[in-house]
C-alpha atoms as a PDB file:
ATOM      1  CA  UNK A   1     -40.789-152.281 -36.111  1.00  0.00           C
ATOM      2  CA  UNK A   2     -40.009-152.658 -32.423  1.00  0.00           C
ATOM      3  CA  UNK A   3     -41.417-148.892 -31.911  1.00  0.00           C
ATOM      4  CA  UNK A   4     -42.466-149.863 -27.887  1.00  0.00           C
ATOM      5  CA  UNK A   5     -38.358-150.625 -27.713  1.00  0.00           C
ATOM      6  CA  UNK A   6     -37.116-147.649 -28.912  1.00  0.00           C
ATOM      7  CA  UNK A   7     -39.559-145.389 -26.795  1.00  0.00           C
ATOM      8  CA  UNK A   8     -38.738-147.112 -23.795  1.00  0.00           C
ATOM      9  CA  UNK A   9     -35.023-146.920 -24.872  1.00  0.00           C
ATOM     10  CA  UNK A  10     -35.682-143.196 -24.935  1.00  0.00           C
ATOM     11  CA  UNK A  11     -37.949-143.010 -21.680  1.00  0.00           C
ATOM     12  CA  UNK A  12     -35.475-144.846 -19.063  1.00  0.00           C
ATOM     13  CA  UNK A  13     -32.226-142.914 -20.829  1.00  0.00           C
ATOM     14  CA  UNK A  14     -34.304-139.545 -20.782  1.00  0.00           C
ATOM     15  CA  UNK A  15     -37.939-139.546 -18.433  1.00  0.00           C
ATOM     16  CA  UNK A  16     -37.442-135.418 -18.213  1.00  0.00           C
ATOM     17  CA  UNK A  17     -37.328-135.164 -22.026  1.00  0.00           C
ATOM     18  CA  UNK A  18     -40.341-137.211 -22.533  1.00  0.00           C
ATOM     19  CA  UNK A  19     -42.517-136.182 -19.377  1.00  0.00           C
ATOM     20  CA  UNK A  20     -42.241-132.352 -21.364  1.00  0.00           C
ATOM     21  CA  UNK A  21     -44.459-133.929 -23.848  1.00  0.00           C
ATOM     22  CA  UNK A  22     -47.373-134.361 -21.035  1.00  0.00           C
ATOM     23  CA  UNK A  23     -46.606-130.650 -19.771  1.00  0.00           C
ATOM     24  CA  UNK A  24     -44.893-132.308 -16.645  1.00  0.00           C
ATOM     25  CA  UNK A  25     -42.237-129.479 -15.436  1.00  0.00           C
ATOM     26  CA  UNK A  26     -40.583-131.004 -12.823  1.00  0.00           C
ATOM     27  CA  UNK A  27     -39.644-134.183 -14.641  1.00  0.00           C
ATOM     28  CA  UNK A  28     -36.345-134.279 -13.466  1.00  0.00           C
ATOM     29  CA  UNK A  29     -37.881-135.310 -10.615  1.00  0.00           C
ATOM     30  CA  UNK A  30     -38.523-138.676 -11.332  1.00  0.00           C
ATOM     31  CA  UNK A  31     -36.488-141.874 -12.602  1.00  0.00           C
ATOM     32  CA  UNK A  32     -38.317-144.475 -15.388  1.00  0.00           C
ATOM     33  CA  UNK A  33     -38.393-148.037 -15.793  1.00  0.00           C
ATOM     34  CA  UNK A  34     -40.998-151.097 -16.434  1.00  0.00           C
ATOM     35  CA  UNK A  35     -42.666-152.970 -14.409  1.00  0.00           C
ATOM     36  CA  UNK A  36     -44.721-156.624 -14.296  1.00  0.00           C
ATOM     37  CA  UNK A  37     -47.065-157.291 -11.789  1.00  0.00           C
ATOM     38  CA  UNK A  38     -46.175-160.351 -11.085  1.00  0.00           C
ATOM     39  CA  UNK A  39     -49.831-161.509  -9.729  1.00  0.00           C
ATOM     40  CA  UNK A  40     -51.012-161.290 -13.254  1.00  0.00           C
ATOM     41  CA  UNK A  41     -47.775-161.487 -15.024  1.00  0.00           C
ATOM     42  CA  UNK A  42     -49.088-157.844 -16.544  1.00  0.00           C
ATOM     43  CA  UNK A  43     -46.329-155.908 -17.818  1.00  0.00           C
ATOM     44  CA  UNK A  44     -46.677-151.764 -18.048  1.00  0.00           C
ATOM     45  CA  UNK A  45     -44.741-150.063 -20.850  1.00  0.00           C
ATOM     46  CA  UNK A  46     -43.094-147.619 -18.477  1.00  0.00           C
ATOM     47  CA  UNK A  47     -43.274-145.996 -14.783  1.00  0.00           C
ATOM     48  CA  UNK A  48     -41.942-142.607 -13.939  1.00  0.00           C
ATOM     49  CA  UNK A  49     -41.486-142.782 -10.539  1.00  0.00           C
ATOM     50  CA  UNK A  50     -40.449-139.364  -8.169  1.00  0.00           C
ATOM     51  CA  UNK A  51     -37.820-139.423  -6.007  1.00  0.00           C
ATOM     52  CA  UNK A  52     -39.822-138.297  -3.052  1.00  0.00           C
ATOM     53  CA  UNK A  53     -41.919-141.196  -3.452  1.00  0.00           C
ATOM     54  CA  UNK A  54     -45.398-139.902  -3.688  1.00  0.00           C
ATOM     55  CA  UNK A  55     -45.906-139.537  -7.222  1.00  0.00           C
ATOM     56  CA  UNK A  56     -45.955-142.113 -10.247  1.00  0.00           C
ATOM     57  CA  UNK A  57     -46.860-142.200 -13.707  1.00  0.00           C
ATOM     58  CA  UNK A  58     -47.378-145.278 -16.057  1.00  0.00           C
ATOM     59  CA  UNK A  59     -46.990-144.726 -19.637  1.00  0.00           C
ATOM     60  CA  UNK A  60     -48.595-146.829 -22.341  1.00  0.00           C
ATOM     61  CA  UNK A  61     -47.443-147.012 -25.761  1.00  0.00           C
ATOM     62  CA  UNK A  62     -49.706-148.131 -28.177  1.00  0.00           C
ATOM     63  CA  UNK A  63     -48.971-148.530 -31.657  1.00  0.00           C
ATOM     64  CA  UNK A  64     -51.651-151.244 -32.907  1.00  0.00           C
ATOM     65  CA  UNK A  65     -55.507-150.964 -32.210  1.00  0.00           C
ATOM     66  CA  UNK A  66     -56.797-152.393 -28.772  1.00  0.00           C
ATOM     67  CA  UNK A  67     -60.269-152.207 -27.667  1.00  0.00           C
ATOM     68  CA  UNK A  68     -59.570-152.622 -24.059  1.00  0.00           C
ATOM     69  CA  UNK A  69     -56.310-150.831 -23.875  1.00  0.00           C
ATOM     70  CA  UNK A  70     -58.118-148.397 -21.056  1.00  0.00           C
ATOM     71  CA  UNK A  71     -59.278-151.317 -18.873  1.00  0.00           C
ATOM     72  CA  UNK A  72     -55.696-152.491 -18.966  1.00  0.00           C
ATOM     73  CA  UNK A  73     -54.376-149.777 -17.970  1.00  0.00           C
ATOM     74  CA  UNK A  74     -56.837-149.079 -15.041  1.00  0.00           C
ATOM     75  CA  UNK A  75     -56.163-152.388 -13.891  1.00  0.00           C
ATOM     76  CA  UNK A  76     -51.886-151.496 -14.466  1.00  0.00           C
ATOM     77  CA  UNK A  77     -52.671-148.328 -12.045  1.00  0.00           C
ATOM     78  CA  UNK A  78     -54.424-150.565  -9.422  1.00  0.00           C
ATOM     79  CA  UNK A  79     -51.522-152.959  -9.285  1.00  0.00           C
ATOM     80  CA  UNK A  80     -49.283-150.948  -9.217  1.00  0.00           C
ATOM     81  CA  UNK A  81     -50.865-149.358  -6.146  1.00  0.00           C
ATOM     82  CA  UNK A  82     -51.113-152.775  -4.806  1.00  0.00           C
ATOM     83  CA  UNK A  83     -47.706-154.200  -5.442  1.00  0.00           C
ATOM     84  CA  UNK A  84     -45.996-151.186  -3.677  1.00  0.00           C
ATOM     85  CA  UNK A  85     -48.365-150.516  -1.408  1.00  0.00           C
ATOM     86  CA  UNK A  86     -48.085-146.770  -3.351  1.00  0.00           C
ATOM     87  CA  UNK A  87     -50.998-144.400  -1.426  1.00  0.00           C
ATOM     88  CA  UNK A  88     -49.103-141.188  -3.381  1.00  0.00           C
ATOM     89  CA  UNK A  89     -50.547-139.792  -6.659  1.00  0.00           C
ATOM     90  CA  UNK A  90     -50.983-141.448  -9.474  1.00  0.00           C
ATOM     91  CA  UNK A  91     -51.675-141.022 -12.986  1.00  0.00           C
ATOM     92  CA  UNK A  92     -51.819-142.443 -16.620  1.00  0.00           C
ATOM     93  CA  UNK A  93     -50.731-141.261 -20.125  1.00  0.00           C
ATOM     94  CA  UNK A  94     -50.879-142.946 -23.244  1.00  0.00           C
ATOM     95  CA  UNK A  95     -48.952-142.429 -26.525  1.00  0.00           C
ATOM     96  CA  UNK A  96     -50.814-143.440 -29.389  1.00  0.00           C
ATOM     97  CA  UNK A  97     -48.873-143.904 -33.060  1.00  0.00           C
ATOM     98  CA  UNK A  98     -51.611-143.038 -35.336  1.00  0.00           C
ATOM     99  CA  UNK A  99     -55.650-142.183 -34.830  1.00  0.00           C
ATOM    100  CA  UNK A 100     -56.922-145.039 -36.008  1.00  0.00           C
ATOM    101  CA  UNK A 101     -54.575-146.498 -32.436  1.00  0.00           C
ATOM    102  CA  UNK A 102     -56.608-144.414 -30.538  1.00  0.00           C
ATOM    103  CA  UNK A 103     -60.559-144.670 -31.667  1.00  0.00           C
ATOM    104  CA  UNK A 104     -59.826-148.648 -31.296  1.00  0.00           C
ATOM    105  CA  UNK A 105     -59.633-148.194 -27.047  1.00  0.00           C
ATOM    106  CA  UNK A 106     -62.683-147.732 -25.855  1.00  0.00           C
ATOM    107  CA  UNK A 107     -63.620-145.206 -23.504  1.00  0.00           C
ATOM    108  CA  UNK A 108     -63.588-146.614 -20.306  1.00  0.00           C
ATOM    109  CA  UNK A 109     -66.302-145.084 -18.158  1.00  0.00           C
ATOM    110  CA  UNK A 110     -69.360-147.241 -16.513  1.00  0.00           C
ATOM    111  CA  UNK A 111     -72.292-146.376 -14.404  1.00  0.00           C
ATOM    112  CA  UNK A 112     -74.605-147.847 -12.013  1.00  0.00           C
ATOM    113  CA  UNK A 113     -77.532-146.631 -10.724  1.00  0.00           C
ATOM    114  CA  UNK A 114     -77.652-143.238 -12.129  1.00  0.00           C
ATOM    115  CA  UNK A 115     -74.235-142.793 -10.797  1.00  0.00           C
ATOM    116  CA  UNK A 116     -70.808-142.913 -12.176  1.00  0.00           C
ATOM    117  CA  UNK A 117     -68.408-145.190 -10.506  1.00  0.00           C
ATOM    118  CA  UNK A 118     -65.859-144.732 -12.980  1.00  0.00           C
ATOM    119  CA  UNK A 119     -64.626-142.464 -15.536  1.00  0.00           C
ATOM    120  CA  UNK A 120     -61.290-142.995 -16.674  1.00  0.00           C
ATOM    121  CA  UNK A 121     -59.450-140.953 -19.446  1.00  0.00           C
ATOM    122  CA  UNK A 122     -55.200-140.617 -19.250  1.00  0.00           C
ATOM    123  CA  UNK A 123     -53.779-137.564 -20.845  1.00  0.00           C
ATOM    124  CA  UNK A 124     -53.653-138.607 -25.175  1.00  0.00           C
ATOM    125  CA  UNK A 125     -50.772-137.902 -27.483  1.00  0.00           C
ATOM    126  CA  UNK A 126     -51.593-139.176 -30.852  1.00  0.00           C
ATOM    127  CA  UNK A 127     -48.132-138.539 -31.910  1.00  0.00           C
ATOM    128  CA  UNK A 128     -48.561-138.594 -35.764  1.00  0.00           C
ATOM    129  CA  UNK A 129     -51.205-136.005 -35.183  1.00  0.00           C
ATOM    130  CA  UNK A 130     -49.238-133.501 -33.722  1.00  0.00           C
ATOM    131  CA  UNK A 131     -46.999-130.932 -35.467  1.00  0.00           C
ATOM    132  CA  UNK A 132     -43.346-131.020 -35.641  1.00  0.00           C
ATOM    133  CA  UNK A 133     -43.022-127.725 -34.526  1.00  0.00           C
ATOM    134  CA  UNK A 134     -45.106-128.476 -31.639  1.00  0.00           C
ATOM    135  CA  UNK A 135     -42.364-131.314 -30.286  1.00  0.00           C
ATOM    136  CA  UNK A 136     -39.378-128.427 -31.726  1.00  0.00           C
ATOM    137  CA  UNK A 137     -41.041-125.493 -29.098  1.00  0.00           C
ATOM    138  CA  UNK A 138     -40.449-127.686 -26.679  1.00  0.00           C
ATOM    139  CA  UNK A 139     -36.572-126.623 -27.115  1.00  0.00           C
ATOM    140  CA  UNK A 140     -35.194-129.947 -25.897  1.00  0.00           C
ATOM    141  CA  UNK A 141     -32.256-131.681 -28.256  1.00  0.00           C
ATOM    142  CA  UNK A 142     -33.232-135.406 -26.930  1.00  0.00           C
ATOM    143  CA  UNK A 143     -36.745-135.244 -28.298  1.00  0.00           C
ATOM    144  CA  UNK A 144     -35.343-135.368 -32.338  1.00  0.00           C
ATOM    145  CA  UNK A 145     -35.541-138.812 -32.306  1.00  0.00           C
ATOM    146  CA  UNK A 146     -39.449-138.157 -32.189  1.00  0.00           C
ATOM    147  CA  UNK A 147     -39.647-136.122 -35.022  1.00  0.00           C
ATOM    148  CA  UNK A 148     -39.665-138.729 -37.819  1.00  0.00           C
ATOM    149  CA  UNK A 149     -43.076-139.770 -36.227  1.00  0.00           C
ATOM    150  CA  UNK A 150     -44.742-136.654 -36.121  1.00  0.00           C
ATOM    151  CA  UNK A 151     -46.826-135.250 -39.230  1.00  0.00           C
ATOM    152  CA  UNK A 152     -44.525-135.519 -41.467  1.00  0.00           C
ATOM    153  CA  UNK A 153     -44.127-137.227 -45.017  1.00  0.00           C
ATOM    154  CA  UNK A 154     -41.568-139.835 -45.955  1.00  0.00           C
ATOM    155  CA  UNK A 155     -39.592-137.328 -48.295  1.00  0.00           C
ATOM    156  CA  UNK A 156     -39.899-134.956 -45.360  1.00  0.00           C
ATOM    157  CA  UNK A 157     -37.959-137.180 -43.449  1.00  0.00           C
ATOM    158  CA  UNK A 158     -35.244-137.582 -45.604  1.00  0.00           C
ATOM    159  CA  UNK A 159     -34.956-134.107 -46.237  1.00  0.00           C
ATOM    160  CA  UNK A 160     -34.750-133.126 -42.985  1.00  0.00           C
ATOM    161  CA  UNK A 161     -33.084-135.933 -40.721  1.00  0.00           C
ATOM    162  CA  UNK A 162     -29.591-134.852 -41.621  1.00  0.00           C
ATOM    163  CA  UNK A 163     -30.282-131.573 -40.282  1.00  0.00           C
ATOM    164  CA  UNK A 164     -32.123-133.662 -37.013  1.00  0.00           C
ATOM    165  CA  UNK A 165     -28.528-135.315 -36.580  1.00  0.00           C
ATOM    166  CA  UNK A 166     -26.623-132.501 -36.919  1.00  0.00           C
ATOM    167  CA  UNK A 167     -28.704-130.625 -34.270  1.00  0.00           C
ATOM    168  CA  UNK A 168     -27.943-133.679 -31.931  1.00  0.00           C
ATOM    169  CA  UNK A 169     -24.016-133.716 -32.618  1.00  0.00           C
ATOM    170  CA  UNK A 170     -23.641-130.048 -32.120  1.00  0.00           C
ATOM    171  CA  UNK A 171     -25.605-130.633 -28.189  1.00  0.00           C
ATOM    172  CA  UNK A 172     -22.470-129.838 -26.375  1.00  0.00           C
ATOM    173  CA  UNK A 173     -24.494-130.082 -23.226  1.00  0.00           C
ATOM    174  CA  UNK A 174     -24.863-133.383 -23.712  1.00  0.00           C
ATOM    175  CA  UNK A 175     -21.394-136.328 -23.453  1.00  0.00           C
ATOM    176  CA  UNK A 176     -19.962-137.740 -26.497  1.00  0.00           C
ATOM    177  CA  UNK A 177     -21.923-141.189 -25.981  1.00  0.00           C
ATOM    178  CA  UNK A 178     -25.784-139.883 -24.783  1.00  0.00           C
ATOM    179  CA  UNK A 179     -25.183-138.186 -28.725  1.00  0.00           C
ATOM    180  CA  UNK A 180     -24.370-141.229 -30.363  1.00  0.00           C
ATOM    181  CA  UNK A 181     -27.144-143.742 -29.056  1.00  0.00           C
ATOM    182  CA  UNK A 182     -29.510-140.373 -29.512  1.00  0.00           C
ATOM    183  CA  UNK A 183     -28.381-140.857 -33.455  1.00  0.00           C
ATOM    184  CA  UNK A 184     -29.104-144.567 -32.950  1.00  0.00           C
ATOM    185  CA  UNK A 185     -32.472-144.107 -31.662  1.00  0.00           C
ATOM    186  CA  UNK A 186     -32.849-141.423 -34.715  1.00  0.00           C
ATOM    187  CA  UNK A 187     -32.162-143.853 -36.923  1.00  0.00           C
ATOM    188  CA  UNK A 188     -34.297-146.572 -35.362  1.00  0.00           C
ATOM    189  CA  UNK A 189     -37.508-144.414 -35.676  1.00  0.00           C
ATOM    190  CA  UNK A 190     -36.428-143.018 -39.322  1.00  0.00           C
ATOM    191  CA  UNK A 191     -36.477-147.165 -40.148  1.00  0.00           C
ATOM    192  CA  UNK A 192     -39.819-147.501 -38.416  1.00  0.00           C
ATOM    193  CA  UNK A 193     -41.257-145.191 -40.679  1.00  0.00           C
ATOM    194  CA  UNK A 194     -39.424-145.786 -43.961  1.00  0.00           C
ATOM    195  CA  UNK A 195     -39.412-149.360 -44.224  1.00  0.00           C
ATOM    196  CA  UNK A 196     -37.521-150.023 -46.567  1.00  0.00           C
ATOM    197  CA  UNK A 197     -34.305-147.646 -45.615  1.00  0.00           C
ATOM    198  CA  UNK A 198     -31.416-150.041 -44.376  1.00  0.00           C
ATOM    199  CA  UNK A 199     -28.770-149.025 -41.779  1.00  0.00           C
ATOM    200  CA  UNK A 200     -26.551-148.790 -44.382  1.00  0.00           C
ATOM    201  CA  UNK A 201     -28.607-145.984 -45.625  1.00  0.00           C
ATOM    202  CA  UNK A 202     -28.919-144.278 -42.497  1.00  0.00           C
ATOM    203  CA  UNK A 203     -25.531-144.564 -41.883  1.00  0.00           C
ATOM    204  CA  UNK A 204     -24.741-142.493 -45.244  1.00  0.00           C
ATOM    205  CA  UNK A 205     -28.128-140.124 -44.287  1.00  0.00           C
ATOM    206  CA  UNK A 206     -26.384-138.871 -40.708  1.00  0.00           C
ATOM    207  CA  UNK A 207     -22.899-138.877 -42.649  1.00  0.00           C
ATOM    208  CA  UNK A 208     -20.076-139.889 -40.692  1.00  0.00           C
ATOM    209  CA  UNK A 209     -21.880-142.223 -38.446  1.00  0.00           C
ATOM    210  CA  UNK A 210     -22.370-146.295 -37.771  1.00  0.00           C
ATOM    211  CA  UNK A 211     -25.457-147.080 -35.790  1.00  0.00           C
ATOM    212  CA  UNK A 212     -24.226-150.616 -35.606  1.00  0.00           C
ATOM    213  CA  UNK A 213     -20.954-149.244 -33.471  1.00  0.00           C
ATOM    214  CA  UNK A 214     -23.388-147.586 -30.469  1.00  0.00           C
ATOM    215  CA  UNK A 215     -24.705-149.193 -27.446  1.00  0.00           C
ATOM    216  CA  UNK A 216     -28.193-148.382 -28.683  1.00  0.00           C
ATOM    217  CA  UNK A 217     -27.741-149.347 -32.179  1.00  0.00           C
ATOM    218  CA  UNK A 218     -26.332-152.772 -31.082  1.00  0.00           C
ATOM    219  CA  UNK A 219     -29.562-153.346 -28.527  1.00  0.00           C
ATOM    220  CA  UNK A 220     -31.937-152.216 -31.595  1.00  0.00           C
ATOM    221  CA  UNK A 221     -29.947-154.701 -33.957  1.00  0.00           C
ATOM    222  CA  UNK A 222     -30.097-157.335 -31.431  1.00  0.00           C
ATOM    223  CA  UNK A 223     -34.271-157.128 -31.559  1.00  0.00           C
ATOM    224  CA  UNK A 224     -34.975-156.936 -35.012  1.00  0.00           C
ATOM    225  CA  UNK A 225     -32.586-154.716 -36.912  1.00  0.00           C
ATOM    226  CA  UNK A 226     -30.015-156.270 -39.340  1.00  0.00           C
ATOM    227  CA  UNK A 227     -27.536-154.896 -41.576  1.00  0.00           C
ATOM    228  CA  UNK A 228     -25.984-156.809 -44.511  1.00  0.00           C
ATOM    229  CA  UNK A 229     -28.018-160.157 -43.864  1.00  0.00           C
ATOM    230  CA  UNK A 230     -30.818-162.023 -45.220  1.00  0.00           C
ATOM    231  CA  UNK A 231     -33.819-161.267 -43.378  1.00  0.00           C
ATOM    232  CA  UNK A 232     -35.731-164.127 -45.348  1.00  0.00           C
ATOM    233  CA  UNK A 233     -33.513-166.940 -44.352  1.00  0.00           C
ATOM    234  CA  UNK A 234     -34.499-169.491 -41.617  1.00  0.00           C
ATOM    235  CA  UNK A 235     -31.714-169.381 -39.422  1.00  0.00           C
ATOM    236  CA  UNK A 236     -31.520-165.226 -39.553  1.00  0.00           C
ATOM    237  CA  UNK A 237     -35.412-165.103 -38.228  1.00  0.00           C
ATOM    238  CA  UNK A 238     -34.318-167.888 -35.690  1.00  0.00           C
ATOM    239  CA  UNK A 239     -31.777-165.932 -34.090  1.00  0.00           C
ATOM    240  CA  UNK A 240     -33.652-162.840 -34.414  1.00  0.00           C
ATOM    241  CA  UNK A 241     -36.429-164.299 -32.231  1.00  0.00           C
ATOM    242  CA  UNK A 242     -33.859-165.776 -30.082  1.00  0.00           C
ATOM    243  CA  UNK A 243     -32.470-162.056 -29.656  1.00  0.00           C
ATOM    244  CA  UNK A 244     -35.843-160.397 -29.231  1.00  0.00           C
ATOM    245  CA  UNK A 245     -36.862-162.890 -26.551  1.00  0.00           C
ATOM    246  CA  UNK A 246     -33.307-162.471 -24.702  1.00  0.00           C
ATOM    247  CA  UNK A 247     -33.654-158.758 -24.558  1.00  0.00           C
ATOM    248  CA  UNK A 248     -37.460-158.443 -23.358  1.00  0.00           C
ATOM    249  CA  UNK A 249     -37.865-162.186 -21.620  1.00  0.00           C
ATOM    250  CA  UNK A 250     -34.930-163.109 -19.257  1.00  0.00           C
ATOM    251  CA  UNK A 251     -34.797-166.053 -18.471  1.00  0.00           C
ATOM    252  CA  UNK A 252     -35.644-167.590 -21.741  1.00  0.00           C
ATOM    253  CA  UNK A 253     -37.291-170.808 -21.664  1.00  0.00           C
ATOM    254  CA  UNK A 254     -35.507-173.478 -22.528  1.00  0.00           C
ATOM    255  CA  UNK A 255     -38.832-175.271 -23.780  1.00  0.00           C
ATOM    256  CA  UNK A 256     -39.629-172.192 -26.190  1.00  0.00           C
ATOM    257  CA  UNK A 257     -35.680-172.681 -27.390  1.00  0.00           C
ATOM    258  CA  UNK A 258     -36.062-176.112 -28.513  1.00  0.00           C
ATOM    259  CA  UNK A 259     -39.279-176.194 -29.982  1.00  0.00           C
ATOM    260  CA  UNK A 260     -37.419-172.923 -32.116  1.00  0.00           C
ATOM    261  CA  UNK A 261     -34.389-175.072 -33.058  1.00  0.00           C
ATOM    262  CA  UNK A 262     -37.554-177.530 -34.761  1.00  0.00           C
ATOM    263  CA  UNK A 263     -39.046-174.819 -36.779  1.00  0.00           C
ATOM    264  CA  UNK A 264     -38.861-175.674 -40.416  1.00  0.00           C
ATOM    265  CA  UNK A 265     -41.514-172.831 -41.677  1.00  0.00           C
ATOM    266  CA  UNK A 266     -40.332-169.512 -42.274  1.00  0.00           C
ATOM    267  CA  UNK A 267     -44.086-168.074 -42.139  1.00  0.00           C
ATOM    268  CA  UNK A 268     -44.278-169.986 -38.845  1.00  0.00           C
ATOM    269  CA  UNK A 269     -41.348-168.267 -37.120  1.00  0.00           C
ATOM    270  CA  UNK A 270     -42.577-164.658 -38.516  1.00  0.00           C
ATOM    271  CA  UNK A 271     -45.997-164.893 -36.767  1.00  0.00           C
ATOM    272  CA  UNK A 272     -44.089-165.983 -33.436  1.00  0.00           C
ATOM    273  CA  UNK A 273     -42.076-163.039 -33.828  1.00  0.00           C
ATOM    274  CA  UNK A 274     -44.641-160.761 -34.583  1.00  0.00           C
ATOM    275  CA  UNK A 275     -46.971-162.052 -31.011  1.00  0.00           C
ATOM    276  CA  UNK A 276     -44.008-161.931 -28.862  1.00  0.00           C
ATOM    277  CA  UNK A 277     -42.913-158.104 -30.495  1.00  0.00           C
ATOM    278  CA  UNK A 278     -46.153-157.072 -29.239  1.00  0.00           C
ATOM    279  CA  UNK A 279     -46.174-159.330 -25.924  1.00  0.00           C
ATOM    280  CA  UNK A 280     -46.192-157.520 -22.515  1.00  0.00           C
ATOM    281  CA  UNK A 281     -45.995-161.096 -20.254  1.00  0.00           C
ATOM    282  CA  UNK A 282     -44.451-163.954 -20.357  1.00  0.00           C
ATOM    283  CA  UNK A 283     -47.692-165.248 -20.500  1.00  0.00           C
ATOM    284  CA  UNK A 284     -48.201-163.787 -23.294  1.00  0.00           C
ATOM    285  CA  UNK A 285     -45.220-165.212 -24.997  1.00  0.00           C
ATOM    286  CA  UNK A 286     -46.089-168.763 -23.848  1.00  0.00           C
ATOM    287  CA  UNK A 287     -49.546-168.062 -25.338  1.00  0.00           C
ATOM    288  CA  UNK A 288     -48.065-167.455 -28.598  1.00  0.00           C
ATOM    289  CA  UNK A 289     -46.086-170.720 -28.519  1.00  0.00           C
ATOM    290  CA  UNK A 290     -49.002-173.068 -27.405  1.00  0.00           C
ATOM    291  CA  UNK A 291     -50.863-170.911 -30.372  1.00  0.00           C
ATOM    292  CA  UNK A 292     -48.177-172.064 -32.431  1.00  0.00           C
ATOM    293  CA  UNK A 293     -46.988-175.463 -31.718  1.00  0.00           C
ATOM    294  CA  UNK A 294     -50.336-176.611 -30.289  1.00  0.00           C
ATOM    295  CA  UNK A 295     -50.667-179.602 -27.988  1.00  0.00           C
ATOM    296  CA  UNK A 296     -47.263-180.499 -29.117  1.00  0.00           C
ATOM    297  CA  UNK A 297     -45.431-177.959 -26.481  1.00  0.00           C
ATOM    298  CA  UNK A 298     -45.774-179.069 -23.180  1.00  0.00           C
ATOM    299  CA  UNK A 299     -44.651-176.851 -20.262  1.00  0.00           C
ATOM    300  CA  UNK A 300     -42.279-178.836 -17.802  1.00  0.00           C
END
């Protein structure tokens, strides 16, 4: 749930840690945030841009299957060339959940003529492929919250992740606050993977710890984490959308808010949730409401 969140939570707060997993050494280097192009409304999961200004990289997460998540990306790079007139280098690199995430892109690669105009393949981490001792060599304390999606089995988890939060509270290195929203983002990827764990649960797996009390842990609550309520009532989905669209679509629509405050049908407002969790646009989003309420929503 909300997996692109909490990797882009963990990208912008930490772009060194995570460039290590592409063998970048000089990630300090750069700064990280997302970007929409606003020609095409197309919005990439997150740019790592150096401060000497002649280097970029766009990372994709990907963590449901998408044929033509290669041609998107090309197209991503181009923009983004475009859009800041960027004539540096540039490259792309994709993090993939699970294999079955990756064989669903296809390999982007065409040729005319006999000759080959273009051949396109970003650097691939299939990132419950790879070993946990492989992310562990990499010696860096703001990786953990990773490990849960590594290969590694459920019970695995819970055996370990105490052990995972204790490494991160004894990071002196690190300040007092950068340790607690590391928990939070621990916790948000051990409830990812064990679906059925509550915060509550976490909370008593880290020991003394309240994920709800962190900056992180509130952001993560606010898009589709609750503690203590009922995630199958009406009104609790309604402001959960309402949430989810706040955090990743500012400004919110009014149109899309009153055409929520109608919905009667619980199944309804779960599928809307569901397109715009995986939305990158807001034309996306507004492509899941006309899916939704048909030729009844009218843009104004």
């Amino acid at each position: 749930m909300a997996t692109d969140a909490l990797i882009h939570k963990l990208s912008t707060a930490h772009p060194d840690a995570i460039l290590k997993l592409f063998e970048i050494p000089d990630g300090k280097a750069y700064k990280a945030d997302s970007i929409t192009f606003k020609d095409i409304e197309d919005r990439r999961d997150i740019v790592f841009e150096k401060a000497s200004g002649d280097e970029a990289i766009l990372l994709e997460v990907q963590g449901y299957n998408d044929a033509f998540l290669y041609h998107r990306a090309i197209r991503g790079k181009a923009m983004y060339c475009i859009q800041k007139k960027f004539t540096g280098r540039i490259r792309v690199v994709v993090i993939f959940l699970e294999p079955s995430h990756y064989h669903a892109a296809i390999q982007l690669s065409h040729h005319f003529d006999g000759s080959s105009d273009l051949a396109f393949q970003p650097a691939v981490i299939i990132l419950n492929q790879k070993e946990l001792a492989e992310l562990e060599r990499l010696n860096d304390v703001r990786l953990t919250p990773l490990y849960p999606l590594c290969k590694i089995s459920p019970d695995q988890i819970k055996a370990t992740a105490p052990q995972w939060a204790k490494r991160i509270r004894a990071a002196a290195e690190l300040p007092e606050d950068v340790r607690q929203n590391l928990l939070a983002l621990l916790g948000g990827f051990i409830v990812h993977c064990l679906k059925d764990m509550t915060l509550d649960e976490v909370n008593q797996l880290f020991g003394d710890f309240k994920m709800e009390e962190t900056q992180v842990g509130k952001e993560l609550i606010a898009i589709g984490y609750r503690q203590g309520e009922d995630w199958g009532s009406l009104q609790t989905k309604r402001e959960d959308l309402i949430d989810l669209l706040s955090a990743r679509f500012k400004p919110v629509e009014k149109i899309w808010l009153d055409h929520l405050e109608t919905v009667t049908n619980l199944v309804k407002l779960k599928t809307i949730y569901r397109e715009v969790l995986r939305a990158k646009s807001r034309k996306q989003v507004k492509a899941a409401f006309d899916a939704a309420f048909g030729n009844e929503k009218k843009e104004k």
